[in-house]
Protein backbone atom coordinates (compact mmCIF):
# COMPACT_ATOMS: atom_id res chain seq x y z
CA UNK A 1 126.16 138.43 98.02
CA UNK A 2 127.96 135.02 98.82
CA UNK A 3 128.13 131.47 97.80
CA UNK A 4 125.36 129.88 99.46
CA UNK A 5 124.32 126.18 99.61
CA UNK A 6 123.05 125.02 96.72
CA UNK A 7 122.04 121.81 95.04
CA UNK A 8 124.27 121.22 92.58
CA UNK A 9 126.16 119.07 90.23
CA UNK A 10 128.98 117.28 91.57
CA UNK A 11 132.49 116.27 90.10
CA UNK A 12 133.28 113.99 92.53
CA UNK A 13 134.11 113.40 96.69
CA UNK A 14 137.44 111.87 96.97
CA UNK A 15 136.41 111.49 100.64
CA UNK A 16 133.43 109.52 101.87
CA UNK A 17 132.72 111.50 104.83
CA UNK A 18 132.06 114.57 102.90
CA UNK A 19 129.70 112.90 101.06
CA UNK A 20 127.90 111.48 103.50
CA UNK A 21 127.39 114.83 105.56
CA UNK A 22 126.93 116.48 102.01
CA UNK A 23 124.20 114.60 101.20
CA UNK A 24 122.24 114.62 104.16
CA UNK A 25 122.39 118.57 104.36
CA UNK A 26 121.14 118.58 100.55
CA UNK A 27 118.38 116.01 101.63
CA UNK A 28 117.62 117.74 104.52
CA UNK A 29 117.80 121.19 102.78
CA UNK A 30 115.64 120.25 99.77
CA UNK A 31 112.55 118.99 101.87
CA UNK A 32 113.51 122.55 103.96
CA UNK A 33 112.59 124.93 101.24
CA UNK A 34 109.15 123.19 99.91
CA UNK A 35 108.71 124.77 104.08
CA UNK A 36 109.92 128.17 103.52
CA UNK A 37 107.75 130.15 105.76
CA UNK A 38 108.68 127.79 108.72
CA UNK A 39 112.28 129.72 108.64
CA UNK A 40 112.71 132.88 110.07
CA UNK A 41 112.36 135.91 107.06
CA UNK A 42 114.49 138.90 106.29
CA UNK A 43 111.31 141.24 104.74
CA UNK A 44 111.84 144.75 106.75
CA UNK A 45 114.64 146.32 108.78
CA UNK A 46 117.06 143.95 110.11
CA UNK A 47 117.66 146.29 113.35
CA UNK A 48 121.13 145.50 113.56
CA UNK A 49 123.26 145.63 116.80
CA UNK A 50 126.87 145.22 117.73
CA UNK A 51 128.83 143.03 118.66
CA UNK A 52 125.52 140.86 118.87
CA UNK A 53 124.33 140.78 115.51
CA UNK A 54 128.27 139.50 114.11
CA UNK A 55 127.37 136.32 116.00
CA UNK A 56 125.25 133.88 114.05
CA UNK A 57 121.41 133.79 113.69
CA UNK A 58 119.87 130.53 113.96
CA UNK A 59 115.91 129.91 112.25
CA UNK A 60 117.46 131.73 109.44
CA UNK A 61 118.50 129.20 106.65
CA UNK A 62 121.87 130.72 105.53
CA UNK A 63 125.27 132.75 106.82
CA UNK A 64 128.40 133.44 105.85
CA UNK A 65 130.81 135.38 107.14
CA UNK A 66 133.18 136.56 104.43
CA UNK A 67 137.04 137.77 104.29
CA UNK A 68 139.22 138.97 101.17
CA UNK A 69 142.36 140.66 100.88
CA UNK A 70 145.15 142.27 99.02
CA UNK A 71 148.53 141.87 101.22
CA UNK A 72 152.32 141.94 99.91
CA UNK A 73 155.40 141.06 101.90
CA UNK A 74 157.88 144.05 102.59
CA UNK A 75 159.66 143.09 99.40
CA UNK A 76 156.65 143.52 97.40
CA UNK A 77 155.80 140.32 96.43
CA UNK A 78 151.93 140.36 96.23
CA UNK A 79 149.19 137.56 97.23
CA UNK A 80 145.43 137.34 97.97
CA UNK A 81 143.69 135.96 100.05
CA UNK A 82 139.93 134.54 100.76
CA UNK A 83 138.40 132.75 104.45
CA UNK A 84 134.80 132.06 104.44
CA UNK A 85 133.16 130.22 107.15
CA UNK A 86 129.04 129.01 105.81
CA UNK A 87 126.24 128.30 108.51
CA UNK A 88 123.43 126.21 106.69
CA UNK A 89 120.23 125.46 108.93
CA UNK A 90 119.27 121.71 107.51
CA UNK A 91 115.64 121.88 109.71
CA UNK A 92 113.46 124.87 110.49
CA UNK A 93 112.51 125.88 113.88
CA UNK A 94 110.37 123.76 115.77
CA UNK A 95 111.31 120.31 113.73
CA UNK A 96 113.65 119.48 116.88
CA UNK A 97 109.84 119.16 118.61
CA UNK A 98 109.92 115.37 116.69
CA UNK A 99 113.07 114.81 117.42
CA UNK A 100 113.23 111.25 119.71
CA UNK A 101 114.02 111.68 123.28
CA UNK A 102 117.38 110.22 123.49
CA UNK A 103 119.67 113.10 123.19
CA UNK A 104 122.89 112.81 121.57
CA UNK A 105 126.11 115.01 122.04
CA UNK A 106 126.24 114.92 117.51
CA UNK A 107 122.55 115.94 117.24
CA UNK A 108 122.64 119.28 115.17
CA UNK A 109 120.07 121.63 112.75
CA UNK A 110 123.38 123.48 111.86
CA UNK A 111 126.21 122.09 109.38
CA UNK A 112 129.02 124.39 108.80
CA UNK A 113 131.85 124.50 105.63
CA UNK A 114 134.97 126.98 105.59
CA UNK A 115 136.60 128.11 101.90
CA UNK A 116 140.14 129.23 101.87
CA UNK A 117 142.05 130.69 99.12
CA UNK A 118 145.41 131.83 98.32
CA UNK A 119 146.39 133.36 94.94
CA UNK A 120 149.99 133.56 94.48
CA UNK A 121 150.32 136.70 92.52
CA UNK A 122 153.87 136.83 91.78
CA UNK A 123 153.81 132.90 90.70
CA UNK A 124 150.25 133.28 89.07
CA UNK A 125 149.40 129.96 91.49
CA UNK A 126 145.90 129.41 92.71
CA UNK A 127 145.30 127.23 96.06
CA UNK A 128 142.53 126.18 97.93
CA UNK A 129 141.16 124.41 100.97
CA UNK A 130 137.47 123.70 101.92
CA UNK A 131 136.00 122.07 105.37
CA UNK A 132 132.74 120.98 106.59
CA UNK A 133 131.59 119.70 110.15
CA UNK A 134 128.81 119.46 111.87
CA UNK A 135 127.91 122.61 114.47
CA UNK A 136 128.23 119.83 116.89
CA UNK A 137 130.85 117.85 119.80
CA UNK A 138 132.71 121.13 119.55
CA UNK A 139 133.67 120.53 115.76
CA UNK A 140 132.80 123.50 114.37
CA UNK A 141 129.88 126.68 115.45
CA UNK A 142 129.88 130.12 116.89
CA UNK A 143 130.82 131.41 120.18
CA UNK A 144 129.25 134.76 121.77
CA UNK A 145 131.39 136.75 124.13
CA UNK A 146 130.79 139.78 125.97
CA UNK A 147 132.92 142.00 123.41
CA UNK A 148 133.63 139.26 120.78
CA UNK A 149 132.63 136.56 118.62
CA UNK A 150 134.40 133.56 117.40
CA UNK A 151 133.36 131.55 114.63
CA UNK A 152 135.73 128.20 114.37
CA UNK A 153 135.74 125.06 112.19
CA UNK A 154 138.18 123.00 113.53
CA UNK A 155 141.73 124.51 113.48
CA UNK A 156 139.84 127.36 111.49
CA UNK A 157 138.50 130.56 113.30
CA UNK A 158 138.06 133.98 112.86
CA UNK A 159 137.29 136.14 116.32
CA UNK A 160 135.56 139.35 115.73
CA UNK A 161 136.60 141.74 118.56
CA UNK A 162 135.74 145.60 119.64
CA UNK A 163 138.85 146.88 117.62
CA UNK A 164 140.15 143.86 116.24
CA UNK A 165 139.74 140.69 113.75
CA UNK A 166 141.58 137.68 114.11
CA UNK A 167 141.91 135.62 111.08
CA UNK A 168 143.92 131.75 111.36
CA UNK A 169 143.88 128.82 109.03
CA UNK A 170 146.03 125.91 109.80
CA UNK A 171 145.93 123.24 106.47
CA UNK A 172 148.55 121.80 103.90
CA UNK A 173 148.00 124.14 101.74
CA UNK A 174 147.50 127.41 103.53
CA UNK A 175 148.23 128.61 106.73
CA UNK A 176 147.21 132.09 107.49
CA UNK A 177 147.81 133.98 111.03
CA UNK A 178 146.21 137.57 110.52
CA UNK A 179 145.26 140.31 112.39
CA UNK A 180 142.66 143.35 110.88
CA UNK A 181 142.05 146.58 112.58
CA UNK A 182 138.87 148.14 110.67
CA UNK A 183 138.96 151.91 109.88
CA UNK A 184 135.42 151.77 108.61
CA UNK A 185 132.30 149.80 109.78
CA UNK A 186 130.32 148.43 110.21
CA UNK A 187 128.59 149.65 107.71
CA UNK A 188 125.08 148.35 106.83
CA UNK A 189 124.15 147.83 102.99
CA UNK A 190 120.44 148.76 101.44
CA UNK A 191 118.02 150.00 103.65
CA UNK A 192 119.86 149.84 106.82
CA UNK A 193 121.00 146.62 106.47
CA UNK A 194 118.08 145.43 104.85
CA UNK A 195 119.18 144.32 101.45
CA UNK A 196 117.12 143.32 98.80
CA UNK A 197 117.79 140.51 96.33
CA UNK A 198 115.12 139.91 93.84
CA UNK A 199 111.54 141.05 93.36
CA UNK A 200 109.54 139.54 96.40
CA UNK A 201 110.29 141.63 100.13
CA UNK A 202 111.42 138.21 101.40
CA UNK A 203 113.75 137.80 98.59
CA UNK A 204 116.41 139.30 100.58
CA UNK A 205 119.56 140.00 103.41
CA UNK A 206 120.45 141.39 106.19
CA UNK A 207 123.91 142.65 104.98
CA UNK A 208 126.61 144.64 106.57
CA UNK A 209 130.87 145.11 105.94
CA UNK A 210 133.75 146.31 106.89
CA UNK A 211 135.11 147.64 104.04
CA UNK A 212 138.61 148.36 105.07
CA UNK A 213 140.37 146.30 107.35
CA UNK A 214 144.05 147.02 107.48
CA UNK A 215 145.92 144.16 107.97
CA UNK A 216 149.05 142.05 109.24
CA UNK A 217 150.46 138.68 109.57
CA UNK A 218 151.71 135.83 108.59
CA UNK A 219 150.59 133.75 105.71
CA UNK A 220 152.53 130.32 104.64
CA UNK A 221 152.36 128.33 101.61
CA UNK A 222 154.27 125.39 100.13
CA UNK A 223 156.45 125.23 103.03
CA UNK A 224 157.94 129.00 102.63
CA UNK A 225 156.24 131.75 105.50
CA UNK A 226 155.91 135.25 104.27
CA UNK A 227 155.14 138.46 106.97
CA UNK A 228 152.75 140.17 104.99
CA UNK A 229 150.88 143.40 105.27
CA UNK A 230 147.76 144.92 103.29
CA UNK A 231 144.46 145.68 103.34
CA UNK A 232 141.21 143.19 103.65
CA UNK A 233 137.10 143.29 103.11
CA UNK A 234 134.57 141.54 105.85
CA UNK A 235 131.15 140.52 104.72
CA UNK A 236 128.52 139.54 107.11
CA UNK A 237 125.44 138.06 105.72
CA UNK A 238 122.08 136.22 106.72
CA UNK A 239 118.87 135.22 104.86
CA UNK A 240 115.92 132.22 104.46
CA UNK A 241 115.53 133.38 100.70
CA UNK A 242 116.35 130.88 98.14
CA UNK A 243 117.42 132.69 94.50
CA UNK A 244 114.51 133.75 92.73
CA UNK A 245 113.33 131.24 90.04
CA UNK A 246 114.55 133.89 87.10
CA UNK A 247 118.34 134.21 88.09
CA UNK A 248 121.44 132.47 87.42
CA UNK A 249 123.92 133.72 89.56
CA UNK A 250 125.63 137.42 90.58
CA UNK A 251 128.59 139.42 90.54
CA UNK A 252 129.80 140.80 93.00
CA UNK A 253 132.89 144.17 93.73
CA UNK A 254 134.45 144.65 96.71
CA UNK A 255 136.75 147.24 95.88
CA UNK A 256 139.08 149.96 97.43
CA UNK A 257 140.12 152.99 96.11
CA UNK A 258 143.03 155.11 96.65
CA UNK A 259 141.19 158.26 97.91
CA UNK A 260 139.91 156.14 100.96
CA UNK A 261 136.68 155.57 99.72
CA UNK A 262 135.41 152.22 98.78
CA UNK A 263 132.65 150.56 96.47
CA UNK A 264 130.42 147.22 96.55
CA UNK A 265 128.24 146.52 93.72
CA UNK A 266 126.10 143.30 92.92
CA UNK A 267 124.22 142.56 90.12
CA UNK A 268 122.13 139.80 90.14
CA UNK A 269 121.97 137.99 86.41
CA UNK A 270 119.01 136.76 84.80
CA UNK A 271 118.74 133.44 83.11
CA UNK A 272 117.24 135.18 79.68
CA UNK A 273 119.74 138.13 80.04
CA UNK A 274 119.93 141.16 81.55
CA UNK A 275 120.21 141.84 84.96
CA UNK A 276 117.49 142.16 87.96
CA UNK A 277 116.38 145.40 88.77
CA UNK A 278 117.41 144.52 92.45
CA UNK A 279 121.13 144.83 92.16
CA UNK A 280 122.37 147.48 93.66
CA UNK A 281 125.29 148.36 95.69
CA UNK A 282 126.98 151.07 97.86
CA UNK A 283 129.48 153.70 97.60
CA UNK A 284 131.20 154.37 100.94
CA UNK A 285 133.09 158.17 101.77
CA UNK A 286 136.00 158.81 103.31
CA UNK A 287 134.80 159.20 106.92
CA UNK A 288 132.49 156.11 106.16
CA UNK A 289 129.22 158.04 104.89
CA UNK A 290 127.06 156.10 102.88
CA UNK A 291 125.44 156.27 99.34
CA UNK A 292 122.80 153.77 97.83
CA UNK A 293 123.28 152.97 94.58
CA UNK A 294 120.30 151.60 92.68
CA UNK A 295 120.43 149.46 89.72
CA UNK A 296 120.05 152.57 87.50
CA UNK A 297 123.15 154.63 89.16
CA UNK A 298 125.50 152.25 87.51
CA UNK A 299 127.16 150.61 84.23
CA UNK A 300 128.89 147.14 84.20
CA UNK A 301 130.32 146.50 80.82
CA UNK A 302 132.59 143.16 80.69
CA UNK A 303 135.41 144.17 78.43
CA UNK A 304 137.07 140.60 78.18
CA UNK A 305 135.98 136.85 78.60
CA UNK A 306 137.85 133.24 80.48
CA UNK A 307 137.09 129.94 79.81
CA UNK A 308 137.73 127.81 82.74
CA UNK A 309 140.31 124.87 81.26
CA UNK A 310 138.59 122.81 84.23
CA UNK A 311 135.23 123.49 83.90
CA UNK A 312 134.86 125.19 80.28
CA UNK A 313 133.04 127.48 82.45
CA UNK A 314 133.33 131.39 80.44
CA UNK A 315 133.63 134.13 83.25
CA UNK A 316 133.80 137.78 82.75
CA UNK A 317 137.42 138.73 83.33
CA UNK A 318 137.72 142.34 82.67
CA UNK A 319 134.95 145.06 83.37
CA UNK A 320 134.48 148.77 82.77
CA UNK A 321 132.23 150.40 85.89
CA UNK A 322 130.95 153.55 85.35
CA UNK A 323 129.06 155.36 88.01
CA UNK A 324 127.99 159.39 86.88
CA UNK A 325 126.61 160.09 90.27
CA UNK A 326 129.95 160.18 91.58
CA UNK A 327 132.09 160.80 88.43
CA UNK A 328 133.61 157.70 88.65
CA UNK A 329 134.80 155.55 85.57
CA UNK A 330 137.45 152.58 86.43
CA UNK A 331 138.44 149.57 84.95
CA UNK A 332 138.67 146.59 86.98
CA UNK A 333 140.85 143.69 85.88
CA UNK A 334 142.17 140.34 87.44
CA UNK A 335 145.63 139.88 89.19
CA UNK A 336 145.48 136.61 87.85
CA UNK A 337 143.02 134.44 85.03
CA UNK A 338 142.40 131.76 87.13
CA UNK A 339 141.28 131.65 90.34
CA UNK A 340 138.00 129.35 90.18
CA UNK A 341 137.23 127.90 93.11
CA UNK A 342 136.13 124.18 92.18
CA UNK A 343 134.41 122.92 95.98
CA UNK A 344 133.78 119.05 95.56
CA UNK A 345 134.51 118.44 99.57
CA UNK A 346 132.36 120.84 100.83
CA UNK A 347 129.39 123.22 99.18
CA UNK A 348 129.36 121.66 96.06
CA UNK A 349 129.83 125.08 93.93
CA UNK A 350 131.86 125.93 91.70
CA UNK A 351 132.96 129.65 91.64
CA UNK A 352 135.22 132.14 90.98
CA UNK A 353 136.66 134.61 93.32
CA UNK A 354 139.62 136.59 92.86
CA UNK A 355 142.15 139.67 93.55
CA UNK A 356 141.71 142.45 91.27
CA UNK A 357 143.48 145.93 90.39
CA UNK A 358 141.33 148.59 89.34
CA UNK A 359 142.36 151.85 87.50
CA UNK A 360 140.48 154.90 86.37
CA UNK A 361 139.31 158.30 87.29
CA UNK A 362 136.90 160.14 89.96
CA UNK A 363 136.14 164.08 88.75
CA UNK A 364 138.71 163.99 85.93
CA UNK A 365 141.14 162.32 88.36
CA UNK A 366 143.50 160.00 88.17
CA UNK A 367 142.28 156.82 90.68
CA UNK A 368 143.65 153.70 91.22
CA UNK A 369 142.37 150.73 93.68
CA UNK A 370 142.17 147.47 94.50
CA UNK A 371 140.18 144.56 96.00
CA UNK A 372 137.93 141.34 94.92
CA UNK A 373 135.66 139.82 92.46
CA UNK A 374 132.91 136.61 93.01
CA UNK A 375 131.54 135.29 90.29
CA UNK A 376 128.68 132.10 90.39
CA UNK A 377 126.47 130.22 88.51
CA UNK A 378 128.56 130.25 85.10
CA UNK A 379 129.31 126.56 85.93
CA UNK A 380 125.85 125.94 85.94
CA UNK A 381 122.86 128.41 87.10
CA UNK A 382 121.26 127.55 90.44
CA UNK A 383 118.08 125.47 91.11
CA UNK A 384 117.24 125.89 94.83
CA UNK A 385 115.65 122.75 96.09
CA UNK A 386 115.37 120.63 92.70
C-alpha cells in the first residue's frame, strides 16, 4: 500500500508552478473518478510478467514504484532511506479522442511526483525532497528496454535491470547513488499479485516486491558523502480503485528479519475503528516461498503514541505483531520519532514513513530485524474525489 494522490488539504506552495500543475491534476482527477469504469480495473489475476510488467501501466489511474532502506557506513553510522517515483493518469482512456487537433510536444494524461527521504539516524535529522513534472518534453515518464526499465523525473531515476537496481537522486538536500542486487523476487502479494484492498473485487492492486535488495553506494547529505552499505525493500504497485468510502488510511510493514525471511503486513483502518477485513499481508521463507496471511492470522497492538509538533497529527510509534501461524512475536519500534513526511510541492499528503528496528522471537527464538513503516491519513482521513 502507498501514498496515492489524493485531494487534500494544503499548507501551502511556496512555488507557483507546483500549484499550478497541482491543481490541474486534482481538477482533472476529481471529474476522473465520478468516471471510474472508464479506467482500466484490477478485479481478477493481474497475470504478471517480467521485466514487462515493472514498466508502467497506462488506463490504470495510479503507480508507484516504491524504495526503502536500512544502510550504515563502514563505521557504523546508520541512515535510512526512502525514493518513490508516483504515475497519476489525470484522463481515462479514450478522452484524448476530444482532444483538438493541434498536437503539442507538453500534451500529457500522465503527471508524475518523486518523494525522497533521508533519516539521519545517528543525528536523529529528518530530510526530504519532493518533485513533480509532467510525463511530457522528456521531463519526467518511463522507459521500456529489452531487459530493463527506467523510470526518471528529471535528475531522478531508478533503472530496474535483470540482476540489478539502480537508484540516483541528485537535489540539495539528498543525493543518493545506489546500486541493489535482489536475493528474493519478485514476489507477487495476495492472490498472485492480485491484492485486495477493501470489500468490492475492484477495490484493489496488482502488487508485487522485492523484499531484499542488498545494497551499495553512495549517499550525501549536508555537504558530507558517506559509502554506505545495507539492505533495501522495492514495491511495485498499480490500481483505478479509489479508498473505499469507510477507511481512513493504512499501515503498512516492510520488514526483514535476521533468519532471512521477511514480512509485509497492511491493515487498512476504518474511520469508526477497527480495521477492514481486507488487510492482509505476506510472510516470505528463506528461499522466497510464500505465505498469505489473512486479516485473522495476525495481531497489531500499538504499544506507544507521537504527536506530530508540525501537524499535531498522533501516529502509532511503537507496535507489538504477533503472528501464531508462524510463532512469531516481535516488537517493532522507530529509529527515530519523527520522520513525517509533510508534501506541500508535490502530492499534497502528509505522511509518515520511517526506519524501524524490530526485536522478538520465532519458535522460542531469539529474532531480531529491521526495515520500514508508512503511516497515512492521521493528518486527515482521505476523501477521494470531494
Amino acid at each position: 500500500m502507498k501514498s496515492q494522490i489524493y485531494k487534500h488539504k494544503k499548507r501551502g506552495y511556496r512555488f507557483l508552478m507546483p500549484v499550478i500543475i497541482v491543481i490541474f491534476a486534482m481538477t482533472a482527477w476529481s471529474r476522473a473518478y465520478g468516471e471510474s469504469d472508464r479506467y482500466l480495473q484490477v478485479d481478477g489475476p493481474c497475470n504478471l510478467q517480467f521485466p514487462r510488467d515493472h514498466g508502467a501501466h497506462p488506463g490504470y489511474r495510479t503507480e508507484w514504484w516504491y524504495y526503502t532502506g536500512n544502510v550504515e557506513t563502514k563505521e557504523g553510522r546508520p541512515f535510512g532511506f526512502q525514493l518513490t517515483f508516483f504515475r497519476t493518469q489525470i484522463s481515462p482512456p479514450g478522452a484524448e479522442k476530444k482532444w483538438p487537433n493541434n498536437p503539442s510536444r507538453w500534451r500529457t494524461k500522465q503527471i508524475y511526483l518523486a518523494h525522497a527521504a533521508l533519516s539521519d539516524l545517528e543525528a536523529q535529522v529528518f530530510r526530504k525532497e519532493e518533485k513533480m513534472a509532467r510525463g511530457a518534453a522528456g521531463l519526467a515518464g518511463v522507459r521500456q528496454e529489452r531487459e530493463a526499465v527506467s523510470v526518471y523525473l528529471g535528475d531522478w531515476s531508478v533503472r530496474i535491470g535483470s540482476g540489478t537496481h539502480m537508484l540516483q537522486v541528485l537535489s540539495p538536500e539528498i543525493t543518493l547513488d545506489l546500486r541493489a542486487e535482489p536475493q528474493k523476487g519478485p514476489i507477487r502479494h495476495g492472490d498472485d499479485g492480485y491484492s485486495r484492498k477493501g470489500r468490492k473485487r475492484e477495490s484493489a492492486s496488482c502488487y508485487y516486491s522485492f523484499p531484499r535488495l542488498p545494497i551499495s553506494g553512495i549517499l550525501k547529505t549536508q555537504g558530507e558523502m558517506y559509502e554506505v552499505k545495507g539492505t533495501g525493500w522495492m514495491d511495485h504497485e498499480f490500481s483505478s480503485a479509489p479508498l473505499e468510502k469507510n477507511l481512513s488510511g493504512w499501515d503498512w510493514f516492510s520488514i526483514q528479519l535476521s533468519n532471512h525471511t521477511e514480512l509485509m503486513l497492511y491493515l487498512l483502518r476504518q474511520g469508526k475503528g477497527g480495521n477492514s477485513e481486507a488487510s492482509s499481508g505476506t510472510f516470505i521463507g528463506t528461499s522466497g516461498e510464500t505465505r498469505h496471511l489473512s486479516r485473522e492470522d495476525f495481531d497489531v497492538e500499538v504499544l506507544k503514541q507521537w504527536e506530530s509538533p508540525q501537524t499535531e497529527a498522533v501516529y502509532p510509534s511503537r507496535w507489538r505483531i504477533r503472528v501464531p501461524s508462524l510463532a512469531l512475536e516481535v516488537e517493532v519500534v522507530p529509529n527515530m520519532k519523527d520522520q513525517e513526511l509533510i508534501t506541500e510541492e508535490s502530492t499534497g499528503v502528509t505522511y509518515w514513513e520511517g526506519s524501524v528496528s524490530v526485536r522478538g522471537t520465532r519458535d522460542d527464538e531469539p529474532i531480531t530485524g529491521i526495515g520500514y513503516v508508512e503511516l497515512t491519513g492521521y493528518d486527515e482521513p482521505f476523501h477521494l474525489g470531494e
